[in-house]
PDB file of N, CA and C in Angstrom:
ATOM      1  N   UNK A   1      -4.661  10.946 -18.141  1.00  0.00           N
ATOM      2  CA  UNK A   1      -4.820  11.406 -16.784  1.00  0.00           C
ATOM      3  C   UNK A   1      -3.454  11.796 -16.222  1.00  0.00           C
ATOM      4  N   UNK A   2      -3.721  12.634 -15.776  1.00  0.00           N
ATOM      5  CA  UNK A   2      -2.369  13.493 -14.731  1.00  0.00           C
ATOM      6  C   UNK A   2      -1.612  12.431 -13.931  1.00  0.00           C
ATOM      7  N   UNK A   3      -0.651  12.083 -13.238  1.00  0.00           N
ATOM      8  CA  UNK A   3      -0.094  11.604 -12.457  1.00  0.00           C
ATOM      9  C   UNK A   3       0.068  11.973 -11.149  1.00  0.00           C
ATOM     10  N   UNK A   4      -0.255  11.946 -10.065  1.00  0.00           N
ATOM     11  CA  UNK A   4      -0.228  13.021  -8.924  1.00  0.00           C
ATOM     12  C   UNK A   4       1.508  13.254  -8.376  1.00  0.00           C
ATOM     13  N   UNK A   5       1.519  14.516  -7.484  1.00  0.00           N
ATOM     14  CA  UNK A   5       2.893  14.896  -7.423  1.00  0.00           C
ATOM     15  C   UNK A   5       2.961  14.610  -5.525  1.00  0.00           C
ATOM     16  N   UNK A   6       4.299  14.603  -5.314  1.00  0.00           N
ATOM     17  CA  UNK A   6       4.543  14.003  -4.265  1.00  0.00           C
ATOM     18  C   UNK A   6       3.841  14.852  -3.137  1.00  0.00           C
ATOM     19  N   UNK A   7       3.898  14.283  -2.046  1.00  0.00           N
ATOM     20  CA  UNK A   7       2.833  15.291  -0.375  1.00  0.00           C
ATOM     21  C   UNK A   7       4.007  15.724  -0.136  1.00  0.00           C
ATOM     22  N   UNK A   8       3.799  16.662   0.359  1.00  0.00           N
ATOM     23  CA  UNK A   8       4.603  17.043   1.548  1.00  0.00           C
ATOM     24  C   UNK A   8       4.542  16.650   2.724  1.00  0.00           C
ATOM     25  N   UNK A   9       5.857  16.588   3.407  1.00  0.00           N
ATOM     26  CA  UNK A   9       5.507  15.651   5.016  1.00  0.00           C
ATOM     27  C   UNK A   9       4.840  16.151   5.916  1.00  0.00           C
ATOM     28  N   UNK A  10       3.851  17.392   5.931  1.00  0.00           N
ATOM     29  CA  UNK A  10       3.245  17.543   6.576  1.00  0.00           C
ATOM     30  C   UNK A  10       1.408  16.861   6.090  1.00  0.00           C
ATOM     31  N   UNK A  11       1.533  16.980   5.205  1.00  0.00           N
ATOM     32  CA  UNK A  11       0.583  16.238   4.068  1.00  0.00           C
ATOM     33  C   UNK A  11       0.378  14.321   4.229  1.00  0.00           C
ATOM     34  N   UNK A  12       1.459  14.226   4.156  1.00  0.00           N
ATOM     35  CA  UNK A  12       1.903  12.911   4.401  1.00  0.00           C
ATOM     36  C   UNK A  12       1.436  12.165   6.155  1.00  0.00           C
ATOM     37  N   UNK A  13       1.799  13.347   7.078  1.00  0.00           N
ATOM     38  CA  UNK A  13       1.724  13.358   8.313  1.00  0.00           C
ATOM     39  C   UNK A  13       0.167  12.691   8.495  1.00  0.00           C
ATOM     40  N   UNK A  14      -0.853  13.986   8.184  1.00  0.00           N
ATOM     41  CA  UNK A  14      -1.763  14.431   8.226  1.00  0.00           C
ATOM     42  C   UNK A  14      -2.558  12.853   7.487  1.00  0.00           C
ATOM     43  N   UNK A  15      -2.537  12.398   6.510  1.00  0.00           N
ATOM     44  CA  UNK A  15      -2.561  11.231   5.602  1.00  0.00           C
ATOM     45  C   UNK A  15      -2.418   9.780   6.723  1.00  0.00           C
ATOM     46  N   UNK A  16      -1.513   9.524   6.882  1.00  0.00           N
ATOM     47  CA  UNK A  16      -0.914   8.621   7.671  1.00  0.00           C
ATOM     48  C   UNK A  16      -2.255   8.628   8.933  1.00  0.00           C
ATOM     49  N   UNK A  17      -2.458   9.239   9.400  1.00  0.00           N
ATOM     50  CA  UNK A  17      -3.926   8.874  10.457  1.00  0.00           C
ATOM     51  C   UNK A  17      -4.045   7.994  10.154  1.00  0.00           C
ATOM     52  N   UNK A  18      -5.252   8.291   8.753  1.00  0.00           N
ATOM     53  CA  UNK A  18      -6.152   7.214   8.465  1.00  0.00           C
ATOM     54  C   UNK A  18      -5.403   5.908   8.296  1.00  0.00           C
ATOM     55  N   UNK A  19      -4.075   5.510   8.366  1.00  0.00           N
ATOM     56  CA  UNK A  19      -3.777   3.697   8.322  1.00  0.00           C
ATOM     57  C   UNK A  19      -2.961   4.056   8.849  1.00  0.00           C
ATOM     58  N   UNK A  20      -3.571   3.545  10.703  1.00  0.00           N
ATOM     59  CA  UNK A  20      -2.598   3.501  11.990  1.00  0.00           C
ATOM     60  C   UNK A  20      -1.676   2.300  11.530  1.00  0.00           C
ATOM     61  N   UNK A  21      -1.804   0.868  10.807  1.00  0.00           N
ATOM     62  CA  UNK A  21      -0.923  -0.020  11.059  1.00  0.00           C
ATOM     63  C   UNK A  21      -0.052  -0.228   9.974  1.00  0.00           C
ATOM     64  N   UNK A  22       0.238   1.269   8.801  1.00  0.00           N
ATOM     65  CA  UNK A  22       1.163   1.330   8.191  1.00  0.00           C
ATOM     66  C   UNK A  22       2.147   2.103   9.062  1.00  0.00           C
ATOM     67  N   UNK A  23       3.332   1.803   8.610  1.00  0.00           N
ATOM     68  CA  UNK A  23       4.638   3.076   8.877  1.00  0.00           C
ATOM     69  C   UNK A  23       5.151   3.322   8.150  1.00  0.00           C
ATOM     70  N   UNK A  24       6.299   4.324   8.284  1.00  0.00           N
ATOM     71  CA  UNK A  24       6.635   5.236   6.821  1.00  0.00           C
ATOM     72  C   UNK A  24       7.946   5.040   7.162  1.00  0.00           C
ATOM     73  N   UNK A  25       8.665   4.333   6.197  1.00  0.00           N
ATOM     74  CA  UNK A  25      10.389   3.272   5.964  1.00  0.00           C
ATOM     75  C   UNK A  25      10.783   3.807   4.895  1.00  0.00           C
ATOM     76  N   UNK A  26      11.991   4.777   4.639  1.00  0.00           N
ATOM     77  CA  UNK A  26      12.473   5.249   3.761  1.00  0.00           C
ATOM     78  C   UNK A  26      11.858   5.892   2.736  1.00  0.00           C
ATOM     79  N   UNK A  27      10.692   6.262   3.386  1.00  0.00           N
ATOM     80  CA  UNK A  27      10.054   7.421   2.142  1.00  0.00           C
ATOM     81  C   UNK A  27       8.847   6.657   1.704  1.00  0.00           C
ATOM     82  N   UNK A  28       8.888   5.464   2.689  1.00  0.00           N
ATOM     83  CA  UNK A  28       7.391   4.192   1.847  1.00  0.00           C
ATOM     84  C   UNK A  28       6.544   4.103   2.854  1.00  0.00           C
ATOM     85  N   UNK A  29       5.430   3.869   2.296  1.00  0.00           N
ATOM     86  CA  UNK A  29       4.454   3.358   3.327  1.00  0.00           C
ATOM     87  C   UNK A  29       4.895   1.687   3.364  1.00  0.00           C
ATOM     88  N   UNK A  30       4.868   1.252   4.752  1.00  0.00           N
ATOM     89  CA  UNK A  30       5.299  -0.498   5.138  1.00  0.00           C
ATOM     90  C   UNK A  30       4.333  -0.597   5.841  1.00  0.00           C
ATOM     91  N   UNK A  31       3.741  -2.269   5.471  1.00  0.00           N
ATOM     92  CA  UNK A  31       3.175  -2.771   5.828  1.00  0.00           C
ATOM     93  C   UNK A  31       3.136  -4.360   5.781  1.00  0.00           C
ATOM     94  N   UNK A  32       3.492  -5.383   7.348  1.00  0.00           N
ATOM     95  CA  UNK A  32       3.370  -6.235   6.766  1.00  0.00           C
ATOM     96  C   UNK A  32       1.917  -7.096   7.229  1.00  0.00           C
ATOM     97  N   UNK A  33       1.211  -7.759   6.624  1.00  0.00           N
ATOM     98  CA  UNK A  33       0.276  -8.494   6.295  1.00  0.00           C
ATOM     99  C   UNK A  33       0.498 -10.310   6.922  1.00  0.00           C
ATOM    100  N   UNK A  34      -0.777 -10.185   8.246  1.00  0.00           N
ATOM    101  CA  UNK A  34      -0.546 -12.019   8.461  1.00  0.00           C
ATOM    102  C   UNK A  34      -1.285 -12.551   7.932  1.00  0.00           C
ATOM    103  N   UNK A  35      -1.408 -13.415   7.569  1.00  0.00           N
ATOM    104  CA  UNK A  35      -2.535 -14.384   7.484  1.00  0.00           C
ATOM    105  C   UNK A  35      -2.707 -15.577   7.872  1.00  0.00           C
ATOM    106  N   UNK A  36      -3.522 -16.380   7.990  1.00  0.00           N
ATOM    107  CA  UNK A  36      -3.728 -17.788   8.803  1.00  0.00           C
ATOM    108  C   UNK A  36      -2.504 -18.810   7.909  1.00  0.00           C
ATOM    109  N   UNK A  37      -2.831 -18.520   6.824  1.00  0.00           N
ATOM    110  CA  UNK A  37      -2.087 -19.216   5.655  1.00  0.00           C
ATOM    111  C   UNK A  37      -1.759 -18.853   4.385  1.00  0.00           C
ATOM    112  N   UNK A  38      -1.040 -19.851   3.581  1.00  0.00           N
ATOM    113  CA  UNK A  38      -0.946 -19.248   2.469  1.00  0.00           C
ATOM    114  C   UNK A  38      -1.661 -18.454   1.271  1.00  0.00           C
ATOM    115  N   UNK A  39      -3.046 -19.661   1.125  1.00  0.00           N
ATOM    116  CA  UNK A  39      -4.100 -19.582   0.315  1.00  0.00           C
ATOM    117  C   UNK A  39      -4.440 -18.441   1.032  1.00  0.00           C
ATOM    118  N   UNK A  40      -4.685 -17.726   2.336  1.00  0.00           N
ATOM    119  CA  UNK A  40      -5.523 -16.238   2.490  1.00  0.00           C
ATOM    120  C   UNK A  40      -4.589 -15.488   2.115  1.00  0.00           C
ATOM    121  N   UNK A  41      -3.339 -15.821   1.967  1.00  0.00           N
ATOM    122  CA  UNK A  41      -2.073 -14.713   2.129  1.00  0.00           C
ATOM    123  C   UNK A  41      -2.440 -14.350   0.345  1.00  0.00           C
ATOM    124  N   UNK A  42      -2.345 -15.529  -0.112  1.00  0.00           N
ATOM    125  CA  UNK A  42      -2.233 -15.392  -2.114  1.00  0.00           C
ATOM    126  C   UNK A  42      -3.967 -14.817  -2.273  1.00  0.00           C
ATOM    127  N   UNK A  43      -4.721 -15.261  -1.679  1.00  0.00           N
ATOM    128  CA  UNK A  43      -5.737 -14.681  -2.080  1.00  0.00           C
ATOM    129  C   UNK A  43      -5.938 -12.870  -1.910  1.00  0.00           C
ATOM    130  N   UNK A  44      -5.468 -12.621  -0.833  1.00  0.00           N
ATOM    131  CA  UNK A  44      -5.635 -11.184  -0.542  1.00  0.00           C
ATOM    132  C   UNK A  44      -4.694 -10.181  -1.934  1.00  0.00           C
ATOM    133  N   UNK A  45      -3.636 -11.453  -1.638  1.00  0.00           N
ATOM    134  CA  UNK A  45      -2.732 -10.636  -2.707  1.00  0.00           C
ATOM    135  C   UNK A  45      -3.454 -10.116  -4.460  1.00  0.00           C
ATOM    136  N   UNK A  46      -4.507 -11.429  -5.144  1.00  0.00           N
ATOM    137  CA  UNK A  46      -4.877 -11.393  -5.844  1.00  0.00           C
ATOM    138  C   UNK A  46      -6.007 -10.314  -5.881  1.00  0.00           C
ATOM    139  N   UNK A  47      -6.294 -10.371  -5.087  1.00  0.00           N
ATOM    140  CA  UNK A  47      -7.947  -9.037  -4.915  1.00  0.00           C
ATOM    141  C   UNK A  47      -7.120  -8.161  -4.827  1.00  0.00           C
ATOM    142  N   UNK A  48      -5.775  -7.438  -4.404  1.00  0.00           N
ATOM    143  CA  UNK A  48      -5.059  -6.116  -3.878  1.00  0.00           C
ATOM    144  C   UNK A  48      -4.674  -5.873  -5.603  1.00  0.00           C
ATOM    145  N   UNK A  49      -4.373  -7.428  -6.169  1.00  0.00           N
ATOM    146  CA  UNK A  49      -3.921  -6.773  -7.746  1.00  0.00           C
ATOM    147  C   UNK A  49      -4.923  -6.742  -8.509  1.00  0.00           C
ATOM    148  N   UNK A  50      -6.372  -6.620  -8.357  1.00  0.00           N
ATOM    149  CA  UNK A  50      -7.019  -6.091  -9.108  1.00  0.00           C
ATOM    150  C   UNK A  50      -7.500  -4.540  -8.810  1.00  0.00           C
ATOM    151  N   UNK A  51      -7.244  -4.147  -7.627  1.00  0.00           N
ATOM    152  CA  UNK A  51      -7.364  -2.948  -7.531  1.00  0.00           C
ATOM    153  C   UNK A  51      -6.575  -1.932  -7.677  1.00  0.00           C
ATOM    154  N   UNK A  52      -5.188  -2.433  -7.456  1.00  0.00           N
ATOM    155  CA  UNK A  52      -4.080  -1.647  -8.246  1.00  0.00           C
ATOM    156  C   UNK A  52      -3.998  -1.557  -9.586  1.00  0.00           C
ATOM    157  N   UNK A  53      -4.638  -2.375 -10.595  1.00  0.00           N
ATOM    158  CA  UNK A  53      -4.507  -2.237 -11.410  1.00  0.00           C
ATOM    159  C   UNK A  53      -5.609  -1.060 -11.907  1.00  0.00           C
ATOM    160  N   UNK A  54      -6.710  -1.291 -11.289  1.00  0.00           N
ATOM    161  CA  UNK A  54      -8.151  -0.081 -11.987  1.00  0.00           C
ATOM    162  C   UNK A  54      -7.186   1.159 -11.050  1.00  0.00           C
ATOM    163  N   UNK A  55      -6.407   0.903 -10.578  1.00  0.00           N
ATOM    164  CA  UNK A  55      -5.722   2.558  -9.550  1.00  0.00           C
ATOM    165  C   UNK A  55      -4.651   2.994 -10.829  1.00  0.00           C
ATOM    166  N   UNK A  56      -4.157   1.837 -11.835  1.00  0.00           N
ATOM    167  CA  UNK A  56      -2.696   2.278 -11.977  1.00  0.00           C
ATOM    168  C   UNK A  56      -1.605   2.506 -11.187  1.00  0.00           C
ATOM    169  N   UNK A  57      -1.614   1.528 -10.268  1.00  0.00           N
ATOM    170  CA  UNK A  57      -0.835   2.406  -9.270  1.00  0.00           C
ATOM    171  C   UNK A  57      -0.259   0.235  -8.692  1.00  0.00           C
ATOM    172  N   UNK A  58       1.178   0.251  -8.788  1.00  0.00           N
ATOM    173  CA  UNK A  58       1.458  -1.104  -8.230  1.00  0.00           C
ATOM    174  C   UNK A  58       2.235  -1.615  -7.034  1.00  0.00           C
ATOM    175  N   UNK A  59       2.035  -1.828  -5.943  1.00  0.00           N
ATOM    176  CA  UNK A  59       2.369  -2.453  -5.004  1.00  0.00           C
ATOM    177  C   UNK A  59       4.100  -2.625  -5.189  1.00  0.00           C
ATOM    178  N   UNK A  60       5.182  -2.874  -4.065  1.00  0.00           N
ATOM    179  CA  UNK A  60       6.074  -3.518  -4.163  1.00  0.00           C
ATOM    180  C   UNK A  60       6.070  -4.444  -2.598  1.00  0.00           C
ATOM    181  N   UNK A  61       5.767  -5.703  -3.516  1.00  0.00           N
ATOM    182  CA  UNK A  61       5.700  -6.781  -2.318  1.00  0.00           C
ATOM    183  C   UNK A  61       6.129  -7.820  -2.503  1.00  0.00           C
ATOM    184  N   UNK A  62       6.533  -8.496  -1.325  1.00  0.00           N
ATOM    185  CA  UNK A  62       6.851 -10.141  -1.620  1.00  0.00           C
ATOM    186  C   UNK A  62       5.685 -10.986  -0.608  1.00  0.00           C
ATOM    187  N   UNK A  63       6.269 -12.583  -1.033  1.00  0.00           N
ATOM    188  CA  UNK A  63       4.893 -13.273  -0.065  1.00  0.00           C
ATOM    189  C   UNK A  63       5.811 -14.485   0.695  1.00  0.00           C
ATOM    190  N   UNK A  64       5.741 -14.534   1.958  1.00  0.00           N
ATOM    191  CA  UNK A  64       6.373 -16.176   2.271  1.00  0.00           C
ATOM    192  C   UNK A  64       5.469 -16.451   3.112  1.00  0.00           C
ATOM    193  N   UNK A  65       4.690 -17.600   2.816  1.00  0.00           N
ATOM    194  CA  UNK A  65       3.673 -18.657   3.478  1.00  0.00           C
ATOM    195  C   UNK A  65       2.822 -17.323   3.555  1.00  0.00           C
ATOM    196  N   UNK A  66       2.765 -17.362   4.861  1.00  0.00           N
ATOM    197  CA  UNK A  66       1.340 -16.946   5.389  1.00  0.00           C
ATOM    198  C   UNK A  66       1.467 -14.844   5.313  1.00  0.00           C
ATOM    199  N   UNK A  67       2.682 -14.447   4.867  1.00  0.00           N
ATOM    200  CA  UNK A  67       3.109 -13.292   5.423  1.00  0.00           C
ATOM    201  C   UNK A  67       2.876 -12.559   3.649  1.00  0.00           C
ATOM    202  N   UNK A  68       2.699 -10.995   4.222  1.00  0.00           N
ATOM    203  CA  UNK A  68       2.502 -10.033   2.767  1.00  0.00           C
ATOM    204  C   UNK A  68       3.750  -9.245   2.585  1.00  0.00           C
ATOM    205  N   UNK A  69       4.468  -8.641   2.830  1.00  0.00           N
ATOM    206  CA  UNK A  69       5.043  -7.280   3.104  1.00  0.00           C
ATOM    207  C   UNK A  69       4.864  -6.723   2.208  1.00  0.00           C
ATOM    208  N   UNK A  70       4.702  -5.580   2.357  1.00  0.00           N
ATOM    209  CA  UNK A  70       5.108  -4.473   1.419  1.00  0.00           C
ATOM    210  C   UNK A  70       4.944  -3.150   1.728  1.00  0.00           C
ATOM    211  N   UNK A  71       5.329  -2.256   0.503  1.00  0.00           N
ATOM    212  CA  UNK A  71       5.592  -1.134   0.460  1.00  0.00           C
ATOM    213  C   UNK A  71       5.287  -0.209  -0.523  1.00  0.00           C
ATOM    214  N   UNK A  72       4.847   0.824  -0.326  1.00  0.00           N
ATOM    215  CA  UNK A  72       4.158   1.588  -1.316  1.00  0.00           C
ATOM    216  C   UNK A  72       5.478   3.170  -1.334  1.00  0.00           C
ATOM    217  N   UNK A  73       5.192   3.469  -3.027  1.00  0.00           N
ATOM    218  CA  UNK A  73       5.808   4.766  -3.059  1.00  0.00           C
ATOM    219  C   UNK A  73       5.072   4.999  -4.709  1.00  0.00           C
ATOM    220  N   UNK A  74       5.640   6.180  -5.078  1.00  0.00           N
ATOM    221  CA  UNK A  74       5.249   6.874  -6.347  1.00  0.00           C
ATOM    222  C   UNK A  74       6.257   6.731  -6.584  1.00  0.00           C
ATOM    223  N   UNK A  75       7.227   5.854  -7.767  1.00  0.00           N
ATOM    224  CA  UNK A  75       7.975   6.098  -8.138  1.00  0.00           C
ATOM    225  C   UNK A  75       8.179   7.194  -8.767  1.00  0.00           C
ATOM    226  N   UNK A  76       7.924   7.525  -9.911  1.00  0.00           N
ATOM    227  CA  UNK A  76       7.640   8.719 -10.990  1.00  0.00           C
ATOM    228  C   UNK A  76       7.440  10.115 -10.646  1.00  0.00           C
ATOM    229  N   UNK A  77       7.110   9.798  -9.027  1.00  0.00           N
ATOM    230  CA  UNK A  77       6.325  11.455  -8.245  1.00  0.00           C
ATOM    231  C   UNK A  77       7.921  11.409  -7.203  1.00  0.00           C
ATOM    232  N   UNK A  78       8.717  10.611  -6.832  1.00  0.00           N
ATOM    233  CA  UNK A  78       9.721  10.712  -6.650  1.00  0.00           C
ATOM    234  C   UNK A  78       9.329  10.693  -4.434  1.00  0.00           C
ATOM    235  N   UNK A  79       7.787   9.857  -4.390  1.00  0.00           N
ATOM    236  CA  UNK A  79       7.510   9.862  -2.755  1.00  0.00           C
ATOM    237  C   UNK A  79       6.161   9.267  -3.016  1.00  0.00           C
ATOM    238  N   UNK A  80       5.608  10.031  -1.616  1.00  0.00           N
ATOM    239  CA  UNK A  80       4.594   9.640  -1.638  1.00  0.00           C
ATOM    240  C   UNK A  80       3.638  10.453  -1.943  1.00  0.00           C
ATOM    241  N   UNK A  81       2.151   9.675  -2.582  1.00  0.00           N
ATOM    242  CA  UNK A  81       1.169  10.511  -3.252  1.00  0.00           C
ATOM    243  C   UNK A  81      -0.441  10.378  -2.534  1.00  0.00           C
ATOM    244  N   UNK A  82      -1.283  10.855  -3.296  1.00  0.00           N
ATOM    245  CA  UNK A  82      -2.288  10.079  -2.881  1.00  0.00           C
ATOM    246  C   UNK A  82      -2.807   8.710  -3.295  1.00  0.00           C
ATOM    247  N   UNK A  83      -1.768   8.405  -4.154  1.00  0.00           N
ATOM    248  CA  UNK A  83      -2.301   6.973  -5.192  1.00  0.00           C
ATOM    249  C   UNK A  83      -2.233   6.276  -3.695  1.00  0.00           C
ATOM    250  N   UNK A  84      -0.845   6.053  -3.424  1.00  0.00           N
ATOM    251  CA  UNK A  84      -0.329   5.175  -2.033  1.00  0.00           C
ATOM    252  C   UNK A  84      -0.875   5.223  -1.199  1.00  0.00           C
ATOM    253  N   UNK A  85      -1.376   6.090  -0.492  1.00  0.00           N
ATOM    254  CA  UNK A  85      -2.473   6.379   0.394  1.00  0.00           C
ATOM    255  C   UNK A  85      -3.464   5.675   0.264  1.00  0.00           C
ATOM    256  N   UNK A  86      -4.542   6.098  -1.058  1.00  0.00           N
ATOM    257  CA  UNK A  86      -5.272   5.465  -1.556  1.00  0.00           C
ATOM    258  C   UNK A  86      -5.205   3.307  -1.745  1.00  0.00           C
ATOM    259  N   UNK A  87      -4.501   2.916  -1.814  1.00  0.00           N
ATOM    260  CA  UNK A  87      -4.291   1.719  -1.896  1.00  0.00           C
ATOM    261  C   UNK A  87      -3.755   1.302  -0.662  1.00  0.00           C
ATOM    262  N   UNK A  88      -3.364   1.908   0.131  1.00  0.00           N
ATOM    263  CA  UNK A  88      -3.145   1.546   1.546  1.00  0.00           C
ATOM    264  C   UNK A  88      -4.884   0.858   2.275  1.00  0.00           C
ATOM    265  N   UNK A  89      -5.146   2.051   1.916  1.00  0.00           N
ATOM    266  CA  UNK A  89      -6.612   2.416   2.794  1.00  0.00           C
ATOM    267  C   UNK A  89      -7.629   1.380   2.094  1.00  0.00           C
ATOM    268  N   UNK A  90      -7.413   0.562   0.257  1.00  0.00           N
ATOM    269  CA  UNK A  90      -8.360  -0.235   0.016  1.00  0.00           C
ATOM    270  C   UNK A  90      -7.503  -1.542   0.473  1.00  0.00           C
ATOM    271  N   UNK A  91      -6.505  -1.884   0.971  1.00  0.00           N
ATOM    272  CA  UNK A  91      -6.091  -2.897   1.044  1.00  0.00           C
ATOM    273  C   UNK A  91      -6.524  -3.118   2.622  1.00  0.00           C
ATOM    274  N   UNK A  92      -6.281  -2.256   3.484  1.00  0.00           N
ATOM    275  CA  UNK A  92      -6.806  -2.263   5.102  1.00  0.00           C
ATOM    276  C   UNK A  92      -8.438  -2.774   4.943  1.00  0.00           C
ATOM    277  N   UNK A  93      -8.879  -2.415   3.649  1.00  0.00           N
ATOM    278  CA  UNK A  93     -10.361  -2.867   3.727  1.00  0.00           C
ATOM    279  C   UNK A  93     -10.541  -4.402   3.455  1.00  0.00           C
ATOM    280  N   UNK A  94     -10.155  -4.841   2.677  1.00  0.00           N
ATOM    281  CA  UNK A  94      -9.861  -5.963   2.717  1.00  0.00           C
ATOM    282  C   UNK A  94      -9.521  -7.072   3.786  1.00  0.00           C
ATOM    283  N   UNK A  95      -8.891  -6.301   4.623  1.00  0.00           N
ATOM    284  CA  UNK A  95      -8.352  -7.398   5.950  1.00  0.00           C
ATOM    285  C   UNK A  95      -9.546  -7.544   7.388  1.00  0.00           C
ATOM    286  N   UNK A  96      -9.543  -8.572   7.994  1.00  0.00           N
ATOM    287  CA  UNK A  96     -10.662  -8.077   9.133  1.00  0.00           C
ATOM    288  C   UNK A  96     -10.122  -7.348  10.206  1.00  0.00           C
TER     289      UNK A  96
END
């Protein structure tokens, strides 16, 4: 399968709608993630890495206690793609 190639920032613009509570930090989609606690914080994390994985496509995040952060880019596409997008938008599903 192809790899997708980077948006353009008007592309990107246009994209960005659909996940009002990401922002775009050095070329990444950011997002950080609360949770009540740890166990929801590690759990979300675990369901987000099974879907990155059927995406091919992997997260760069860390976790302390109750908190997610992270950040999405295409490395390889050299920005952002639709993979990132895409995993933005299943991870927002995930949250209430």
């Amino acid at each position: 399968m192809s790899r997708p190639k980077a948006l353009a920032r008007n592309e990107i613009e246009s994209r960005r709608a659909a996940i009002p509570d990401w922002e775009i930090e050095n070329d990444r989609l950011h997002r950080v993630f609360v949770f009540d606690d740890f166990v929801e914080a590690f759990g979300f994390m675990t369901r987000v890495a099974i879907l990155a994985e059927k995406l091919d496509h992997h997260p760069n995040w860390s976790n302390v206690y109750q908190k997610v952060d992270v950040q999405l880019t295409t490395h390889d596409a050299g920005g952002l793609t639709e993979l990132d997008f895409a995993l933005a938008e299943q991870m927002d599903r995930l949250v209430p």
